[in-house]
C-alpha atoms as a PDB file:
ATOM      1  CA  UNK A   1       0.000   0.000   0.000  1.00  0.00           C
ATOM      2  CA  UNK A   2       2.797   2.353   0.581  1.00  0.00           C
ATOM      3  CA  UNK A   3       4.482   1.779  -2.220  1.00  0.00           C
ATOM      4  CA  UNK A   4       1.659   2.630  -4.708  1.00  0.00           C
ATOM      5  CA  UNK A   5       0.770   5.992  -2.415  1.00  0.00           C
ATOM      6  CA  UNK A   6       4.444   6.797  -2.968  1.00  0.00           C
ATOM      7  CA  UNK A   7       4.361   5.824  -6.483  1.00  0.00           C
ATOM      8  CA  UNK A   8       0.935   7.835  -7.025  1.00  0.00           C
ATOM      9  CA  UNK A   9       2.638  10.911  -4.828  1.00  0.00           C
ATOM     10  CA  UNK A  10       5.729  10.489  -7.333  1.00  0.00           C
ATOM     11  CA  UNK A  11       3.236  11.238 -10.110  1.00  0.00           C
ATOM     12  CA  UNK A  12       1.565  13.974  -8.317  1.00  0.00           C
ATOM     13  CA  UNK A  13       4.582  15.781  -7.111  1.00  0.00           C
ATOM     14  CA  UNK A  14       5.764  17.432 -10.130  1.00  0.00           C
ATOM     15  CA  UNK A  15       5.817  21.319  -9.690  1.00  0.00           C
ATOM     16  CA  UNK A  16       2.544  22.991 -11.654  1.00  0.00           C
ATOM     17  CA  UNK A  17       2.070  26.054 -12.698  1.00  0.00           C
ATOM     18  CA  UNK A  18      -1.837  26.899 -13.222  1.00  0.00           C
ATOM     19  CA  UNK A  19      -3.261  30.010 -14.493  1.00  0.00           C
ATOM     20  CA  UNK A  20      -2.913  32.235 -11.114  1.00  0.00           C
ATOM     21  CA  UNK A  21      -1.769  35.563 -10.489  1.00  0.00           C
ATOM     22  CA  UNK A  22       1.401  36.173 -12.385  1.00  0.00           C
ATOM     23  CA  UNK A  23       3.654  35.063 -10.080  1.00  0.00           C
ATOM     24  CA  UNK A  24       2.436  32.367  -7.906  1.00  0.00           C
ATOM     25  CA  UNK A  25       3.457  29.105  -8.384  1.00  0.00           C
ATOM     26  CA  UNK A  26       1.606  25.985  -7.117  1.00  0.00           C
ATOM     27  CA  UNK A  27       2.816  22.640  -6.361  1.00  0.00           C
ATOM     28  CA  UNK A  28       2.003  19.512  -4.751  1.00  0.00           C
ATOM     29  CA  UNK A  29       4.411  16.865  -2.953  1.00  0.00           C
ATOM     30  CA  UNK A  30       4.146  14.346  -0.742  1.00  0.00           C
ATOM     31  CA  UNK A  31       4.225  14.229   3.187  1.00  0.00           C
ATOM     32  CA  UNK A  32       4.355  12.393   5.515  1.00  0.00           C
ATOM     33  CA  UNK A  33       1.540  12.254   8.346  1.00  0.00           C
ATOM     34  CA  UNK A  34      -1.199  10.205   9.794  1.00  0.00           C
ATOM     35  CA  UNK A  35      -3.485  12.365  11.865  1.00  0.00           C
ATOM     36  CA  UNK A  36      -5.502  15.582  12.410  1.00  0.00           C
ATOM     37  CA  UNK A  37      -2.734  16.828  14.420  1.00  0.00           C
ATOM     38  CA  UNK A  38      -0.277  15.960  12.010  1.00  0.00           C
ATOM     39  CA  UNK A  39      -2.422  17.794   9.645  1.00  0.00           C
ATOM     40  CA  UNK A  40      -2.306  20.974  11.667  1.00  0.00           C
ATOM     41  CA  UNK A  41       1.328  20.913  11.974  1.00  0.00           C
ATOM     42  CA  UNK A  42       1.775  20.502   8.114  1.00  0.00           C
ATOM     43  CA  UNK A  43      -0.437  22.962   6.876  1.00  0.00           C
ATOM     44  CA  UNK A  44       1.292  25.976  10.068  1.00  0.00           C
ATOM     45  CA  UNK A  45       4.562  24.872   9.196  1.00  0.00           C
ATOM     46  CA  UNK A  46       4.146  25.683   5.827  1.00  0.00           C
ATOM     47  CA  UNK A  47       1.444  28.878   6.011  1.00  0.00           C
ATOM     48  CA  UNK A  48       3.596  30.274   8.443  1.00  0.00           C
ATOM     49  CA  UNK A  49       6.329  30.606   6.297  1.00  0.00           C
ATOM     50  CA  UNK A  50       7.608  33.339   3.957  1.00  0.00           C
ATOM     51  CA  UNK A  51       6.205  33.492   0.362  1.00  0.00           C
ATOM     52  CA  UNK A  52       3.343  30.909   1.179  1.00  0.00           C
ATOM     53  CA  UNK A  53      -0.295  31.921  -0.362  1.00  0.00           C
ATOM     54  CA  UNK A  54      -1.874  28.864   0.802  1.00  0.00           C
ATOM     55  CA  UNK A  55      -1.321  25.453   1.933  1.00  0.00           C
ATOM     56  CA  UNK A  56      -3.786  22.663   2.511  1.00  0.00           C
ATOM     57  CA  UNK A  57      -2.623  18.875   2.871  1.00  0.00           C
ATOM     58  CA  UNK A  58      -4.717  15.767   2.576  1.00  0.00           C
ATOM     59  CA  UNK A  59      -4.652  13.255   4.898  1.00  0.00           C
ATOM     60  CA  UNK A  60      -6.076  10.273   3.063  1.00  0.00           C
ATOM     61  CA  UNK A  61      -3.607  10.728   0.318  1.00  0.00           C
ATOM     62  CA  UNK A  62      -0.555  12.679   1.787  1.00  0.00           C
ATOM     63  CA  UNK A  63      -0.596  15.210  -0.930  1.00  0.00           C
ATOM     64  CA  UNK A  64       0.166  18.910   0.309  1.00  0.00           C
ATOM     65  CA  UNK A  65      -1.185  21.554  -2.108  1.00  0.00           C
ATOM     66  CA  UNK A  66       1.229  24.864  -1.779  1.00  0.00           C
ATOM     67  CA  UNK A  67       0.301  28.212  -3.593  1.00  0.00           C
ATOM     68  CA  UNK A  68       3.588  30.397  -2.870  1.00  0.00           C
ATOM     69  CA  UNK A  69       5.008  33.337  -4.375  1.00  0.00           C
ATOM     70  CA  UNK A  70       8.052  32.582  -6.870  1.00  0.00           C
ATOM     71  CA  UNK A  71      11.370  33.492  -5.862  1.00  0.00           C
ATOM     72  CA  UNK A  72      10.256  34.017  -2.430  1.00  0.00           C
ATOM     73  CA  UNK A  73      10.115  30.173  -1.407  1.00  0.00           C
ATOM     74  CA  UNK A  74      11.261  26.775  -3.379  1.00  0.00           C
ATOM     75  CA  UNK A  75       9.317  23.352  -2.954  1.00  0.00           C
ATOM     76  CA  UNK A  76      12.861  22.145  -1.186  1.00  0.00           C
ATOM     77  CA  UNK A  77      12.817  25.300   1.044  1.00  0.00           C
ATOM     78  CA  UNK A  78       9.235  23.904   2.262  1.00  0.00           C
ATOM     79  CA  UNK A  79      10.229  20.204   2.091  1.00  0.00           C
ATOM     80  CA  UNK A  80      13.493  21.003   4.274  1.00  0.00           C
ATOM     81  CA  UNK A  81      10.855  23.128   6.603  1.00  0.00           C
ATOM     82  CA  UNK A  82       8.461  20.054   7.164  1.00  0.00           C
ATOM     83  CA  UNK A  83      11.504  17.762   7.743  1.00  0.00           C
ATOM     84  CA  UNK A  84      12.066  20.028  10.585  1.00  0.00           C
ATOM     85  CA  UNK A  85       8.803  19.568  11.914  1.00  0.00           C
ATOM     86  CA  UNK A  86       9.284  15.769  11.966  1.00  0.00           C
ATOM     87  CA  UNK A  87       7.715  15.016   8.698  1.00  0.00           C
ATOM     88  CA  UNK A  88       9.151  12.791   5.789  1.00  0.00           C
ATOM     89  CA  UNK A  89       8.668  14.068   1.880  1.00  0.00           C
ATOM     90  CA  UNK A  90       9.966  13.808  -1.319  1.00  0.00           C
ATOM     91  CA  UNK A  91      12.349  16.873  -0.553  1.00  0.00           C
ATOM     92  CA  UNK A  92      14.285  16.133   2.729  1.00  0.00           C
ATOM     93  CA  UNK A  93      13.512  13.463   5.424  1.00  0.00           C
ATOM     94  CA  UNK A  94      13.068  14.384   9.240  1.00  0.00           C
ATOM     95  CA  UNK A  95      16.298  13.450  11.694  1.00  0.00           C
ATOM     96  CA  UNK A  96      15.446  10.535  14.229  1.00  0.00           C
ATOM     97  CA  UNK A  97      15.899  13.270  16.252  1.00  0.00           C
ATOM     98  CA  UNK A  98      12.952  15.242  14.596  1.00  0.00           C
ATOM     99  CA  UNK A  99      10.796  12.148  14.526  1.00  0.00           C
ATOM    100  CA  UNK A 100      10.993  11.675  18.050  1.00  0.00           C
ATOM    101  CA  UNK A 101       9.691  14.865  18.964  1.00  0.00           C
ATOM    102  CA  UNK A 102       6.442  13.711  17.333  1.00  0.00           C
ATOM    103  CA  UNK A 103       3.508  12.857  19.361  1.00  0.00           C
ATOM    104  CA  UNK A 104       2.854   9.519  19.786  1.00  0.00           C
ATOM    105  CA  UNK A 105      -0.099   9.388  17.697  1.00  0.00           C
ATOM    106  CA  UNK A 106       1.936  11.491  15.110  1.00  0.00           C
ATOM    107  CA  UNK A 107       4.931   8.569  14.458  1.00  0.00           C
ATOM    108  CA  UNK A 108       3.503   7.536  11.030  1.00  0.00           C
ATOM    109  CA  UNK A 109       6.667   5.529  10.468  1.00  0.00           C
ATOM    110  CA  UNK A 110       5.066   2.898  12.659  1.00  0.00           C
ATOM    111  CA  UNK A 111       1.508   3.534  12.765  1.00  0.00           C
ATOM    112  CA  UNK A 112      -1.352   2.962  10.394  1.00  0.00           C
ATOM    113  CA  UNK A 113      -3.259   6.306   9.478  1.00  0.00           C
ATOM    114  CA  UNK A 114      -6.947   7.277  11.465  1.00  0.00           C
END
């Protein structure tokens, strides 16, 4: 199962640029994450940041949607800043260290998603 969510994130994750405001760039990438909270902490991590529009993650697929403004912010800037946070993506994986500072309900490594 987690290979074909990786293999459908793979797909997914491939930087798009839509018809927005000149501009604005929006991706989507793959986290990470298991639970409401993790949800919360993926989507502030990320709208708290510089040069983010918008950021809204799913937590049946893993997908994070980011509108951000271009040159202010890179999808491995926000990858790097998640990995921080304690979540995995396609752009920089968390330290054991990171990980650990999880909550317990939050350690997706070894849990099952609810």
């Amino acid at each position: 199962m987690k290979l074909v969510v990786a293999l459908i994130g793979t797909i997914l994750i491939s930087t798009l640029t839509f018809g927005q405001k000149k501009g604005t760039v929006e991706t989507k990438m793959h986290v990470e994450g298991i639970c409401g909270m993790c949800e919360t902490r993926i989507e502030e991590t990320v709208n708290f940041s510089k040069g983010i529009k918008s950021a809204e993650w799913d937590k049946e697929t893993g997908t994070l949607t980011v509108v951000y403004k271009e040159g202010k912010t890179t999808p491995q800037k926000i990858g790097e800043l998640l990995a921080k946070a304690g979540h995995d993506n396609e752009y920089a994986k968390a330290t054991d260290k990171e990980y650990e500072k999880l909550s317990n309900c939050c350690r997706y490594k070894t849990q099952e998603k609810h």
